[in-house]
Protein backbone atom coordinates (compact mmCIF):
# COMPACT_ATOMS: atom_id res chain seq x y z
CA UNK A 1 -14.58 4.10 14.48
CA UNK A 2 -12.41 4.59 10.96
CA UNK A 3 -8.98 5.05 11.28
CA UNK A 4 -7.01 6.36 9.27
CA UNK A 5 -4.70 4.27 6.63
CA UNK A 6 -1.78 5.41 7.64
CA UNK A 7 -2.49 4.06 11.79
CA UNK A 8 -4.02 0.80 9.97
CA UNK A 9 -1.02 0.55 8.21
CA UNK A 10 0.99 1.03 11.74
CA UNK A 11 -0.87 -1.50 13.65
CA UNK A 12 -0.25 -4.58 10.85
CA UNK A 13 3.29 -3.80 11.19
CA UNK A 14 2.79 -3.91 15.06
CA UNK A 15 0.95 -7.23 14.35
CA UNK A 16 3.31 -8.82 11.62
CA UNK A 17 6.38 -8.30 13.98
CA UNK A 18 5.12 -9.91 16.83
CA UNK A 19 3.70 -12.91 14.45
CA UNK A 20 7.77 -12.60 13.36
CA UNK A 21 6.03 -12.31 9.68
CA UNK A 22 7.25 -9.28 8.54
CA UNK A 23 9.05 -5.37 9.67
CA UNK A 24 7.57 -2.55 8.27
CA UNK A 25 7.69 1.00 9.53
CA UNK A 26 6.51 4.48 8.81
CA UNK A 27 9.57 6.29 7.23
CA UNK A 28 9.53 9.65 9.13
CA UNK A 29 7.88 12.77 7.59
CA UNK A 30 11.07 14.49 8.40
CA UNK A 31 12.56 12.75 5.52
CA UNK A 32 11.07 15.09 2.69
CA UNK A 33 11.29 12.74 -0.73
CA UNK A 34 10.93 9.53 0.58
CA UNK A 35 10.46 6.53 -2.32
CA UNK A 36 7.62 5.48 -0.15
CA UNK A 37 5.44 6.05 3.29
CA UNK A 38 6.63 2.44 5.04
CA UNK A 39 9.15 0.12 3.83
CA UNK A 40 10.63 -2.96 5.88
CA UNK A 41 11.31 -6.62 5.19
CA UNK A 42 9.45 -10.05 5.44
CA UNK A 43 10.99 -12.93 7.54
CA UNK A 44 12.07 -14.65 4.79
CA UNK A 45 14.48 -11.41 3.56
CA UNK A 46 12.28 -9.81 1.01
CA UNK A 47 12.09 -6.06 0.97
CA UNK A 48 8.61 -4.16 1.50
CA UNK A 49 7.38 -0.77 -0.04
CA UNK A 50 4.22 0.34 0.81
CA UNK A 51 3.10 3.43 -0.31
CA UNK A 52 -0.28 5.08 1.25
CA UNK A 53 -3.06 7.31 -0.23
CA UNK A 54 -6.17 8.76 1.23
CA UNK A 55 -7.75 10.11 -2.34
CA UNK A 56 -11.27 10.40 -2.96
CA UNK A 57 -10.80 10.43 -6.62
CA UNK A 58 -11.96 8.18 -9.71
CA UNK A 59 -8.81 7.58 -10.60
CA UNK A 60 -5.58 7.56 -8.77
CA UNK A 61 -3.17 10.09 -10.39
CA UNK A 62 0.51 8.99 -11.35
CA UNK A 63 3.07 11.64 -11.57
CA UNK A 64 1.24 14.56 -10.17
CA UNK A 65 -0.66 15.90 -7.09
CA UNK A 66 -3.00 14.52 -4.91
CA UNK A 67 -1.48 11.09 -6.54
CA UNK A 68 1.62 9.18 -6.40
CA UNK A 69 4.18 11.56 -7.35
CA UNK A 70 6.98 11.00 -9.99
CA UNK A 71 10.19 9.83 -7.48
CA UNK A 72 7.13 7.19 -5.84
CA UNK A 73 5.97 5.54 -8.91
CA UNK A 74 9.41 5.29 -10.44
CA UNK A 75 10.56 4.52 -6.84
CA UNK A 76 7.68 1.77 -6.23
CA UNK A 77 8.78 0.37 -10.51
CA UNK A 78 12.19 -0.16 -9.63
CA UNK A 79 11.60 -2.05 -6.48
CA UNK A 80 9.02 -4.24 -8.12
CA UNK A 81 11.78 -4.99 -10.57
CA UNK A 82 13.96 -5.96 -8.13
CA UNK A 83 11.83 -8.51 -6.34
CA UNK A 84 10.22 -6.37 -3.71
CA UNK A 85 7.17 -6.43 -2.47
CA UNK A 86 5.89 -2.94 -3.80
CA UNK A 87 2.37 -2.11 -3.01
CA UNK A 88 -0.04 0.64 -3.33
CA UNK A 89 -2.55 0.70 -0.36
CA UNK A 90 -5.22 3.41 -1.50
CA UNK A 91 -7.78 4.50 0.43
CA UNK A 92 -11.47 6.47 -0.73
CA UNK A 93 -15.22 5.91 0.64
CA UNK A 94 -13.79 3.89 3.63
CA UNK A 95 -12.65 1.11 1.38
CA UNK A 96 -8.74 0.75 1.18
CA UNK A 97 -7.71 -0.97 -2.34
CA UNK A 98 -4.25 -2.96 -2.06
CA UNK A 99 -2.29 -2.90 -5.52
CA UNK A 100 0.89 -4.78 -6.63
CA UNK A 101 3.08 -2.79 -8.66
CA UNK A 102 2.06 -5.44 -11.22
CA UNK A 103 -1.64 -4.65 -10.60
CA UNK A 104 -0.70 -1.04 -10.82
CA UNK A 105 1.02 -0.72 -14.38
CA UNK A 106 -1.88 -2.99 -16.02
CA UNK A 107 -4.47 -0.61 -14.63
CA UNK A 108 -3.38 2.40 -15.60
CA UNK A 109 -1.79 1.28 -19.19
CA UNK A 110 -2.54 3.96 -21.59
CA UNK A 111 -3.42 6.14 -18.73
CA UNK A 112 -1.87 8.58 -16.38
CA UNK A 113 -3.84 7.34 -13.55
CA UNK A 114 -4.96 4.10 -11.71
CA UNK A 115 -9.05 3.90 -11.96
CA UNK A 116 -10.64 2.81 -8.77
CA UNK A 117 -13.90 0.73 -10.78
CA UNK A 118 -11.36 -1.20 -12.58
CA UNK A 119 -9.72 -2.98 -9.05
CA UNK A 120 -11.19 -6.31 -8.52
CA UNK A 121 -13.22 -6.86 -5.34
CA UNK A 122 -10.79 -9.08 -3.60
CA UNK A 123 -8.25 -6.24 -3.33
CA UNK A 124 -10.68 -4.32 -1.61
CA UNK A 125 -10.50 -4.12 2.00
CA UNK A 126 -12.70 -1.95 4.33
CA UNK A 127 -11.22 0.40 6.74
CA UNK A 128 -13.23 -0.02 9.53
CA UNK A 129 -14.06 -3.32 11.63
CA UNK A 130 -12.43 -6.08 13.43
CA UNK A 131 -10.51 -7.10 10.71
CA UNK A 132 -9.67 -4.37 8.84
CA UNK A 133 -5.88 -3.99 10.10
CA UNK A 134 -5.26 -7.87 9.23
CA UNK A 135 -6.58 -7.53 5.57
CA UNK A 136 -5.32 -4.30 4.26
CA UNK A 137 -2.45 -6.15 3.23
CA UNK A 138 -3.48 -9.52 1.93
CA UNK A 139 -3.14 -11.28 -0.27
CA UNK A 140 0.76 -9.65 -1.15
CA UNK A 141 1.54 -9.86 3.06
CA UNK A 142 -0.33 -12.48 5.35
CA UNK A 143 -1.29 -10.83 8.58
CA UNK A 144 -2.19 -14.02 10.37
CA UNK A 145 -4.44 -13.85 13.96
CA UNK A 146 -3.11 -15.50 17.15
């Protein structure tokens, strides 16, 4: 059954704080311009920023709707600059793609959006399966099993 990236992103945070790896958490919808959907830490101190679309797009816009609006991307920039882990976890076709901030900015240089057929294949993680909530955020978080 495919859940949705949002509850796969939930249960590795589940699964990273009881390994002790990381703390992430889903900022509340409540909170109506939020810099991202889950942010949190990694045992080791450094701050995470995940950000999480369900687009069935091409191309991932940047700055406007159904993409990563302005306050994220500039949001998601600064904390990359800072030494966060910023990521964009981006889901279409039941495939979720996992992007560094780094990753993001090369993609989508002299573009306004981030194109899905230019993500390499080992960013790619599928939504569905046994392992699909420890990979969505590997390589930038390692969900390890028991």
């Amino acid at each position: 059954m495919r859940k949705n990236l949002e509850g796969l992103l939930r249960e590795a945070g589940r699964r990273l704080a009881d390994w002790q790896t990381a703390f992430i958490f889903k900022v509340p919808e409540e909170w109506k311009t939020t810099p991202c959907d889950f942010f949190g830490h990694t045992a080791e101190g450094r701050a995470i920023l995940i950000e999480a679309k369900e687009v069935s797009r091409p191309s991932l816009p940047i700055g406007c709707e159904p993409g990563l609006a302005p306050h994220q991307w500039n949001a998601l920039c600064d904390a990359n600059r800072a030494n966060c882990i910023a990521l964009i976890c981006w889901a279409r076709n039941g495939v979720c793609a996992t992007l560094s901030m780094d990753m993001a900015i090369a993609l989508s240089e002299g573009r306004r959006s981030i194109p899905w057929n230019r993500i390499k294949e080992k960013f790619l993680h599928p939504l569905t399966g046994e392992r699909a909530t420890l990979e969505i955020l590997e390589p930038f978080v390692a969900v390890k099993s028991k």
